[in-house]
N, C-alpha and C. Protein backbone atom coordinates (compact mmCIF):
# COMPACT_ATOMS: atom_id res chain seq x y z
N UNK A 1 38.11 67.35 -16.74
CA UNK A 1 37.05 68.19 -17.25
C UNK A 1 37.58 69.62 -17.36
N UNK A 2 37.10 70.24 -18.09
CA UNK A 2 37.67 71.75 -18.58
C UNK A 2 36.30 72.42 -18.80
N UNK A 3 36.26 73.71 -18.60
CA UNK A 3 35.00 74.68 -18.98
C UNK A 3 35.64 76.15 -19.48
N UNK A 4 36.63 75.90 -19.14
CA UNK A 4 37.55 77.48 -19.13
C UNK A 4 38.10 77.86 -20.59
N UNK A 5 37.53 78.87 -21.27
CA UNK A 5 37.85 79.45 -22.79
C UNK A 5 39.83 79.78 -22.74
N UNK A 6 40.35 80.26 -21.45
CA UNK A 6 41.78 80.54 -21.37
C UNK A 6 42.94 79.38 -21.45
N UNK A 7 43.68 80.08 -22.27
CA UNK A 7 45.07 78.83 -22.86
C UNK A 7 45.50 78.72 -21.50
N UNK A 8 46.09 79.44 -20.04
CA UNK A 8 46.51 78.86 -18.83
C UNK A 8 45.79 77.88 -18.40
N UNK A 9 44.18 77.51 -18.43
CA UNK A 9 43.65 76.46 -18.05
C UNK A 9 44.44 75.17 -18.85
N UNK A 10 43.80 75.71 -20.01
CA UNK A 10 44.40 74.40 -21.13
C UNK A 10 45.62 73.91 -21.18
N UNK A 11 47.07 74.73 -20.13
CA UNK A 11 48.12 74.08 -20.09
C UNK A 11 47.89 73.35 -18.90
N UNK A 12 47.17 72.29 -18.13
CA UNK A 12 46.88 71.68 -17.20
C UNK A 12 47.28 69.87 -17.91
N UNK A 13 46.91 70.32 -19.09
CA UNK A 13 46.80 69.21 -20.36
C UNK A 13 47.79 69.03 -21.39
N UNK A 14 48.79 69.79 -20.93
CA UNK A 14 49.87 69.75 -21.40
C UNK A 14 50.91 68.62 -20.62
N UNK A 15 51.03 67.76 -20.93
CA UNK A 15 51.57 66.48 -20.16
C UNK A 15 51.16 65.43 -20.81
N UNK A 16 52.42 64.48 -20.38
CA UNK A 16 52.42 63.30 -20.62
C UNK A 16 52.56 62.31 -19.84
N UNK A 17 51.22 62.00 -19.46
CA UNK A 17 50.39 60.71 -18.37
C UNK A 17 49.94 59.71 -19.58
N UNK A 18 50.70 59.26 -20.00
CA UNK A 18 49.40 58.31 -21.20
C UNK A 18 49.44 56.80 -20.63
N UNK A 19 49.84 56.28 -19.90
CA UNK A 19 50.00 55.19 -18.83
C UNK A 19 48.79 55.65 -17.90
N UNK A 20 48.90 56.42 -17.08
CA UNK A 20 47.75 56.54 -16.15
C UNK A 20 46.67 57.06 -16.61
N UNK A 21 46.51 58.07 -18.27
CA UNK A 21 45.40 58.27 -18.59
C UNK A 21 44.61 57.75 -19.61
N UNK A 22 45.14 56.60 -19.72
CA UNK A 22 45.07 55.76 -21.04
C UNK A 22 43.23 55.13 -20.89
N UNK A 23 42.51 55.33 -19.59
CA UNK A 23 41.35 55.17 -19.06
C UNK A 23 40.30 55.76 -18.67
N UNK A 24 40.76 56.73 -18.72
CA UNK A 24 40.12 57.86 -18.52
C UNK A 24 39.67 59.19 -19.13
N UNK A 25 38.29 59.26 -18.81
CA UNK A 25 37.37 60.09 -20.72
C UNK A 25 37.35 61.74 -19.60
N UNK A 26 38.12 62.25 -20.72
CA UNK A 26 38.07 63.89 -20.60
C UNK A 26 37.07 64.38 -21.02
N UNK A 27 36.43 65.27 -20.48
CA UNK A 27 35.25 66.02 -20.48
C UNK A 27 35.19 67.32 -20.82
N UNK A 28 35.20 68.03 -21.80
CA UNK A 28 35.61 69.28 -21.99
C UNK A 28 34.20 70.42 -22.30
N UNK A 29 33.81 71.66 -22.25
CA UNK A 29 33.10 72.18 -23.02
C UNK A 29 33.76 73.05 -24.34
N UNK A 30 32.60 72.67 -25.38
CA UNK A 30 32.73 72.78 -26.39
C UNK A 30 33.69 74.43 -26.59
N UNK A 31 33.30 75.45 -25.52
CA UNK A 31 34.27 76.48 -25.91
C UNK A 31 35.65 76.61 -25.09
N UNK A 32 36.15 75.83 -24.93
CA UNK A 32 37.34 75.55 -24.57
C UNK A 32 38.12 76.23 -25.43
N UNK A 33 39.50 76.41 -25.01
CA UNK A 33 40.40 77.09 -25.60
C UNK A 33 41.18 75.52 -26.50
N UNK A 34 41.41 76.20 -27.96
CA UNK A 34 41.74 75.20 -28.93
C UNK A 34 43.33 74.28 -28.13
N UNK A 35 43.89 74.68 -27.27
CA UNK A 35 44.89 74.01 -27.28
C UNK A 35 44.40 72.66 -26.49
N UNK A 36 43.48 72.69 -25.37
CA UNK A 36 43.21 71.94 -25.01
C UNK A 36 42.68 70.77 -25.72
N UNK A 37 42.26 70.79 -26.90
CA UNK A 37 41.61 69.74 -27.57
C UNK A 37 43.14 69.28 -28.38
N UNK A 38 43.68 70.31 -28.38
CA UNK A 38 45.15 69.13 -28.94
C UNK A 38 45.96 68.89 -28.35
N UNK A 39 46.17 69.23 -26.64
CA UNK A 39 46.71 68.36 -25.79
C UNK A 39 46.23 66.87 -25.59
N UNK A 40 44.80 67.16 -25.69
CA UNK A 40 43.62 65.22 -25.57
C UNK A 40 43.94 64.77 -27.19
N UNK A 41 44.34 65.46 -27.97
CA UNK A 41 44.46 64.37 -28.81
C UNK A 41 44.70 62.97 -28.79
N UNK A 42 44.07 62.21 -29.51
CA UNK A 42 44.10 60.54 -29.29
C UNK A 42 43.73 60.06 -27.77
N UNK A 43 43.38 61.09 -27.10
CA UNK A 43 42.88 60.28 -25.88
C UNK A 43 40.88 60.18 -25.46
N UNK A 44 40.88 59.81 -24.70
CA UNK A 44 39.03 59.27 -25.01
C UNK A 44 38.71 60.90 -24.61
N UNK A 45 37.87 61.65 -25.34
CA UNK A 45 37.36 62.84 -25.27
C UNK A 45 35.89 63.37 -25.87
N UNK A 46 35.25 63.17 -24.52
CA UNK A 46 33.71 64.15 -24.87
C UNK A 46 33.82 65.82 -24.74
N UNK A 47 33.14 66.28 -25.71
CA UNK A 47 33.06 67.90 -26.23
C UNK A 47 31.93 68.03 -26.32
N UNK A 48 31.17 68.86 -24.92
CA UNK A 48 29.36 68.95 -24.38
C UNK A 48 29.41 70.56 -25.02
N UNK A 49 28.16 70.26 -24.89
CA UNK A 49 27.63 71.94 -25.56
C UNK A 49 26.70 72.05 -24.32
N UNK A 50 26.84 73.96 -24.59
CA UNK A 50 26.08 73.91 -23.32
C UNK A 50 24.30 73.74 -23.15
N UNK A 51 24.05 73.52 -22.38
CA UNK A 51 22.17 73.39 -22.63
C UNK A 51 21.61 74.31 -22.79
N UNK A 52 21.53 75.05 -23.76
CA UNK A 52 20.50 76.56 -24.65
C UNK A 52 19.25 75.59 -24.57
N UNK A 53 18.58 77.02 -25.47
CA UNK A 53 16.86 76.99 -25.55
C UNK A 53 17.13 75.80 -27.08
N UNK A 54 18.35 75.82 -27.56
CA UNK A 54 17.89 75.24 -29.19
C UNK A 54 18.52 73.36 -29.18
N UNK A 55 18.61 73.09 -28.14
CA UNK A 55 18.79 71.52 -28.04
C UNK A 55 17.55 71.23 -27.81
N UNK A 56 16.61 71.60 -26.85
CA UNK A 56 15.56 71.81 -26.53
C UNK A 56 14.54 71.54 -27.93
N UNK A 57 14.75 72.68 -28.33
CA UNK A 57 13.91 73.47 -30.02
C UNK A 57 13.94 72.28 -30.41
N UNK A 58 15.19 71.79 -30.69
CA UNK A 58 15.08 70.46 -31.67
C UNK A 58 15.08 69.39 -31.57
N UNK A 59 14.60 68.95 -30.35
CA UNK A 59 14.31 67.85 -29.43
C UNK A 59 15.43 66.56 -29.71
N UNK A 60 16.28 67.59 -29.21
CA UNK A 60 17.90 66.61 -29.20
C UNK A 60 17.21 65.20 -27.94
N UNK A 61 18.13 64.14 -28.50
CA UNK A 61 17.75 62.96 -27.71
C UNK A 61 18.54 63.16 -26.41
N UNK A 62 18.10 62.30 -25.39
CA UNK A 62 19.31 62.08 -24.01
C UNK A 62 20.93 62.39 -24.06
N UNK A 63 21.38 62.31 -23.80
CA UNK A 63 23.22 62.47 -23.64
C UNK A 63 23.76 63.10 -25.40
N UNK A 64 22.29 64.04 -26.02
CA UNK A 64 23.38 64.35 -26.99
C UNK A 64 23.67 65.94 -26.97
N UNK A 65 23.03 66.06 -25.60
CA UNK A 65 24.26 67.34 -24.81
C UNK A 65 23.99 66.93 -23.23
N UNK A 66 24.95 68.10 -22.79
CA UNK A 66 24.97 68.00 -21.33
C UNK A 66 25.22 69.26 -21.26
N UNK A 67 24.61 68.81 -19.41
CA UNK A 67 24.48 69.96 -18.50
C UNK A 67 26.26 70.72 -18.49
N UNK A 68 26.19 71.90 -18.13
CA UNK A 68 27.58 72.80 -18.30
C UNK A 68 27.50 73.65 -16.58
N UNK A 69 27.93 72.92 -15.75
CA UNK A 69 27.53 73.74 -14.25
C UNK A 69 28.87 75.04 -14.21
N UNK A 70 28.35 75.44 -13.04
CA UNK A 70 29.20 76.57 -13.10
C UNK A 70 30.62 76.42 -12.82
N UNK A 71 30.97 75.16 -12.68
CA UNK A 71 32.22 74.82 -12.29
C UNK A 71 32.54 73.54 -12.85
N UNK A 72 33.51 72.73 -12.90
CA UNK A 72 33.91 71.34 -13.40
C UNK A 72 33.25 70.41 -12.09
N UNK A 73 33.16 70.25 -10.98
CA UNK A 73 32.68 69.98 -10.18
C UNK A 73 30.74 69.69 -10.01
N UNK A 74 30.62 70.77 -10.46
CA UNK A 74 28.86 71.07 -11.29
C UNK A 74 28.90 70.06 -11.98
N UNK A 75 29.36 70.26 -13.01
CA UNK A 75 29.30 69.70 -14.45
C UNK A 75 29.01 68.14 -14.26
N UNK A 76 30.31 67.79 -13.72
CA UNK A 76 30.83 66.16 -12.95
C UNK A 76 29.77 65.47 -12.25
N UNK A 77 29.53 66.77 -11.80
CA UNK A 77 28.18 65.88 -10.47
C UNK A 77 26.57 65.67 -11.37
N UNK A 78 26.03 66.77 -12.09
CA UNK A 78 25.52 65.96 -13.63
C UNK A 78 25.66 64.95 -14.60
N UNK A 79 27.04 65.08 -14.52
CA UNK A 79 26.92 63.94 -15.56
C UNK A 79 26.50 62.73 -14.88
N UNK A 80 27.59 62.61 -13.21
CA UNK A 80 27.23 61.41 -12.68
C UNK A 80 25.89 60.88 -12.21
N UNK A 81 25.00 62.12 -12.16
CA UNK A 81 23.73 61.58 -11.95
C UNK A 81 23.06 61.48 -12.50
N UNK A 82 23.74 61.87 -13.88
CA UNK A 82 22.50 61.25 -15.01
C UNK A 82 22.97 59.77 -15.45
N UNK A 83 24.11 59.82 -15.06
CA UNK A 83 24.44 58.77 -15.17
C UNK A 83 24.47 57.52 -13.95
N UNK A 84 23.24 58.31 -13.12
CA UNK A 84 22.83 57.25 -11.76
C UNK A 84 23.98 56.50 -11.03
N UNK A 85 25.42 57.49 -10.83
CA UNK A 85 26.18 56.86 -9.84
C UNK A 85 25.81 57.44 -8.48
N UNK A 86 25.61 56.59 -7.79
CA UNK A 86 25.40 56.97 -5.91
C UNK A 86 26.40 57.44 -5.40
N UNK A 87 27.47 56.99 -5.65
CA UNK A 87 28.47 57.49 -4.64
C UNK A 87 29.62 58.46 -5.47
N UNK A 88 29.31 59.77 -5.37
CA UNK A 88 30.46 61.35 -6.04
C UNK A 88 31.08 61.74 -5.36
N UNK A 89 32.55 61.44 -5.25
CA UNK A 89 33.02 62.21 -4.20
C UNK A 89 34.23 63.46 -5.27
N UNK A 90 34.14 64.27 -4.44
CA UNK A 90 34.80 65.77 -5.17
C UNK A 90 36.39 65.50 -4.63
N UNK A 91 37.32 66.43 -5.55
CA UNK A 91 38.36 65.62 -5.00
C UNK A 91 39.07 67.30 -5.69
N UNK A 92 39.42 68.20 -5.05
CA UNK A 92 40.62 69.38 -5.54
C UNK A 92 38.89 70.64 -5.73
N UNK A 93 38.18 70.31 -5.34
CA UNK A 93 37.16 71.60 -5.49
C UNK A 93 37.33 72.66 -4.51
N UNK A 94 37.83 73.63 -5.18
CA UNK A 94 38.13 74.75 -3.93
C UNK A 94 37.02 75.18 -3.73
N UNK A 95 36.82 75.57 -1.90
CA UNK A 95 35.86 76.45 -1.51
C UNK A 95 36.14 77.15 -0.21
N UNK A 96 37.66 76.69 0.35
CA UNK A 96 37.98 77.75 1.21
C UNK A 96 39.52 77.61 0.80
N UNK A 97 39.88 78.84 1.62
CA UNK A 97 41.20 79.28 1.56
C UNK A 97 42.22 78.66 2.74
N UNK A 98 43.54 78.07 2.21
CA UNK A 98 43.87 77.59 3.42
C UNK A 98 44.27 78.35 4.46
N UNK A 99 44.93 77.84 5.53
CA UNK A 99 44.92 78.60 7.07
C UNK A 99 45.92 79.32 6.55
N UNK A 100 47.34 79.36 5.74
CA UNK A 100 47.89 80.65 5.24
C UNK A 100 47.47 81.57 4.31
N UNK A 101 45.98 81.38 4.05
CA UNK A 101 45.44 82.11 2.97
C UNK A 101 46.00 81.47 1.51
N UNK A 102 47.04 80.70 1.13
CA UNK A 102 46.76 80.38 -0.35
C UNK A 102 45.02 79.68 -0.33
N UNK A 103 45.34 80.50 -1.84
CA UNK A 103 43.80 79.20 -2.45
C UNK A 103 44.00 78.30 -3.36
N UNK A 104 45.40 77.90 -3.69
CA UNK A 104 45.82 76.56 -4.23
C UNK A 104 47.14 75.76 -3.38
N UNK A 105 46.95 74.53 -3.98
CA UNK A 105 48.30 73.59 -3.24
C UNK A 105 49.50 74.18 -3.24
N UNK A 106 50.68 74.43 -2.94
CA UNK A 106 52.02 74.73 -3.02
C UNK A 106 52.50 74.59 -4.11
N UNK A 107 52.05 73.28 -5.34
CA UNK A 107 52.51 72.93 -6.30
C UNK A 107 51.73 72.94 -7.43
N UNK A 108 51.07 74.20 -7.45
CA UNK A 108 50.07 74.55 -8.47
C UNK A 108 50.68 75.40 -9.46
N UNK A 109 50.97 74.92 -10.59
CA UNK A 109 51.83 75.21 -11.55
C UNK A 109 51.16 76.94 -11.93
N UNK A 110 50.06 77.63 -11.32
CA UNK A 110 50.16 79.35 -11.62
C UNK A 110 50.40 79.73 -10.09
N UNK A 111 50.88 79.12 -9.11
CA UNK A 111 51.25 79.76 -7.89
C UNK A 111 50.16 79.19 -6.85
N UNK A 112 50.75 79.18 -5.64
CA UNK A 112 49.46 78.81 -4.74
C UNK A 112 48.81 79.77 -4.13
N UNK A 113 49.15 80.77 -4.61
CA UNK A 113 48.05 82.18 -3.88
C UNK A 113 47.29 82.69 -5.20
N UNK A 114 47.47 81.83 -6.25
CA UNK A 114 46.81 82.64 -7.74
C UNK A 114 45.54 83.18 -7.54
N UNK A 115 44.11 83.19 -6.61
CA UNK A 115 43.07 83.55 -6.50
C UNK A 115 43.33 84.48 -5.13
N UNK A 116 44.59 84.29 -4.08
CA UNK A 116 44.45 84.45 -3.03
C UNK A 116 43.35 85.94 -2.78
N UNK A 117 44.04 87.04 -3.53
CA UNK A 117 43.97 88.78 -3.63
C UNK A 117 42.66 88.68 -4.83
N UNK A 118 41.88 87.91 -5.30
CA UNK A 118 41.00 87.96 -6.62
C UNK A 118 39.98 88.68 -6.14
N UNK A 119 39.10 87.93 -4.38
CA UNK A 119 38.13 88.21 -4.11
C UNK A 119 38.28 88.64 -2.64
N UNK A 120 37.14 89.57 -2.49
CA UNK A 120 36.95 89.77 -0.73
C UNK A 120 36.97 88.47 0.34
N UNK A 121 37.63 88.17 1.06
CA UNK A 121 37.59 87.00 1.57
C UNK A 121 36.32 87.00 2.77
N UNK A 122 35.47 85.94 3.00
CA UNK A 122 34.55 85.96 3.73
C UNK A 122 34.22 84.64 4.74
N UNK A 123 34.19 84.96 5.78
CA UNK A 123 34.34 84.32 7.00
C UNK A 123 32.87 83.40 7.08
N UNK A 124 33.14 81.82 6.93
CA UNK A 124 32.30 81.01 6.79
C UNK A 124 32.46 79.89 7.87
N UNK A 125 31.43 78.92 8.04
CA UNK A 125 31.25 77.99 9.24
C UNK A 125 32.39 76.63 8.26
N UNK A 126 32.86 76.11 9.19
CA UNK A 126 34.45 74.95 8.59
C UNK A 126 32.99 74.01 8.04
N UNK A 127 33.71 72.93 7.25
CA UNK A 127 33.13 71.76 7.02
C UNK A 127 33.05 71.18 8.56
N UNK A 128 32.02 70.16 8.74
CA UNK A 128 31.47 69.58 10.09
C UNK A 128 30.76 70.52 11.14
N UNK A 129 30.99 72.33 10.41
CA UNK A 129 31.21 72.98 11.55
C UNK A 129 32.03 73.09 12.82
N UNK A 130 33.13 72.70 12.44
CA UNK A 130 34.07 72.88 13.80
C UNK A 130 34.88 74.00 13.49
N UNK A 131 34.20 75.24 13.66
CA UNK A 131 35.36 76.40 13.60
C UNK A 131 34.91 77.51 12.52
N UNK A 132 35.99 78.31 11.63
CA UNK A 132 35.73 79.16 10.47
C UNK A 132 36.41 79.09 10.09
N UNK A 133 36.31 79.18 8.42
CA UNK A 133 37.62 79.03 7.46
C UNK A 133 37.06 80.82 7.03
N UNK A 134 38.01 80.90 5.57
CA UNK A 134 37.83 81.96 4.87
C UNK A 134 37.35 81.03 3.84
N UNK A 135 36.49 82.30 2.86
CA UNK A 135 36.30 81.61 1.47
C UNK A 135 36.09 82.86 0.71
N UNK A 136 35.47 82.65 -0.55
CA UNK A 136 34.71 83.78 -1.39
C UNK A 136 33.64 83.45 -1.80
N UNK A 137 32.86 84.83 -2.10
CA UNK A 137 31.82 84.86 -2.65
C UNK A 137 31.27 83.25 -3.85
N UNK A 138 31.91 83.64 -4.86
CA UNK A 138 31.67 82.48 -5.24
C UNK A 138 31.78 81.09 -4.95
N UNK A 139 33.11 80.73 -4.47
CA UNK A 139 32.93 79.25 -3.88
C UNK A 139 31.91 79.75 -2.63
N UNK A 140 31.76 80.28 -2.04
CA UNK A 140 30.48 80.01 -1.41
C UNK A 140 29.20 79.78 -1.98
N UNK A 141 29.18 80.49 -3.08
CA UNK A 141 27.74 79.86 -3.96
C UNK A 141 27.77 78.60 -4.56
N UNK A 142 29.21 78.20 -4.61
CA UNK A 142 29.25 76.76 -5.42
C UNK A 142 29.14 75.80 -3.99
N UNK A 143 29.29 75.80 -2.69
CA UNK A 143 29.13 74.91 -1.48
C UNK A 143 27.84 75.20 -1.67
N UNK A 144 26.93 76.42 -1.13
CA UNK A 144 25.61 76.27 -0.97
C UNK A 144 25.04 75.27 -2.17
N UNK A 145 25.57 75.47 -3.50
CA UNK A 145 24.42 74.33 -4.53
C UNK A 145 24.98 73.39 -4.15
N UNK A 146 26.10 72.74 -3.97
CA UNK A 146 26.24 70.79 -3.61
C UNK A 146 25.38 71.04 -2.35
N UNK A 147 25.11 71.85 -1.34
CA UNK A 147 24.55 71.24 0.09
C UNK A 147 23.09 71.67 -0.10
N UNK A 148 22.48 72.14 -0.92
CA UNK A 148 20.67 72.95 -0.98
C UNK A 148 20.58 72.40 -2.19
N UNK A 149 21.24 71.43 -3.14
CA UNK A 149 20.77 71.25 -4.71
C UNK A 149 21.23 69.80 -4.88
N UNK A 150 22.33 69.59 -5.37
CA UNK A 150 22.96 68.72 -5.46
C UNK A 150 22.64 67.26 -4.66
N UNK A 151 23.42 67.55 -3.28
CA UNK A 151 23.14 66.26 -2.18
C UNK A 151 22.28 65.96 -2.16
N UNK A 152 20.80 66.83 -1.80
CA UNK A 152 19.51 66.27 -1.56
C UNK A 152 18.30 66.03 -2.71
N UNK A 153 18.84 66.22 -4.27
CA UNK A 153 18.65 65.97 -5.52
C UNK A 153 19.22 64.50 -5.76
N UNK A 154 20.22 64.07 -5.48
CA UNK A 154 20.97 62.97 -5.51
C UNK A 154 20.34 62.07 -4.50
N UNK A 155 20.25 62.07 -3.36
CA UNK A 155 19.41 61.35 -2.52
C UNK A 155 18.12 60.96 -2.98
N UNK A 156 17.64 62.18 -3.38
CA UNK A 156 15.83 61.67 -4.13
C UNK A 156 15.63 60.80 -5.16
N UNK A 157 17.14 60.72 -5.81
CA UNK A 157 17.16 59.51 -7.15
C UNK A 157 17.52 58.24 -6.34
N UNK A 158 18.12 58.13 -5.14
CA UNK A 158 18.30 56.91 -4.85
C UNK A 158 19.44 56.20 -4.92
């Protein structure tokens, strides 16, 4: 999934997996940066628009847009529940910083400190609560919606 208008996102998609991705439907928004749509060339690819007042206006049917969350993670967790899967698990969603302060893996092709210096870092309760990590402002707003929106929205569908 992609949401990001910048060509550095869109080189993520620059590769050749066509064995392991030969199954798997890329999810992009519609303002994506053009390279990304010709890295997916020939591969299974949805292009969502985001949900304005004028899908609405014109009483677009079910799935002929989608939700655009504030993150690929957002987005993912919409689709899957409109698409009534129970079980979402997130898999590379940053929301804290690790114990050396990078905020990406070691082998993150723009560096593993690329966000490190972006934001004020802010002292939050660990997952389970055992302890404190660091995080930022924003991934802290993106944990609070999966744990106050998301999870217990998902539970109420069943």
């Amino acid at each position: 999934c992609m949401l990001e208008r910048t060509e550095i996102t869109a080189e993520f998609f620059n590769n050749d997996f066509w064995e392991f991705d030969k199954d798997i439907v890329f999810v992009c928004a519609g303002v994506v940066h053009p390279k990304a749509i010709e890295y997916l060339k020939g591969r299974n690819l949805v292009i969502t628009q985001k949900v304005l007042a004028f899908p609405y206006y014109i009483n677009l049917k079910d799935f002929s847009y989608a939700a655009v969350g504030f993150s690929v993670a957002h987005t993912l967790s919409y689709l899957a529940t409109y698409l009534s899967h129970k079980n979402i698990i997130f898999i590379g969603q940053d929301l804290a910083y690790a114990e050396n302060g990078n905020s990406h893996p070691d082998d993150y092709q723009n560096s593993a400190n690329y966000e490190s210096q972006m934001y004020e870092h802010i002292l939050t309760t660990a997952y389970g609560g055992n302890g404190k990590v660091e995080t930022h402002s924003i991934w802290l707003l993106f944990k609070n919606w999966f744990e106050n929106e998301m999870i217990p929205n998902t539970r109420k569908m069943g």
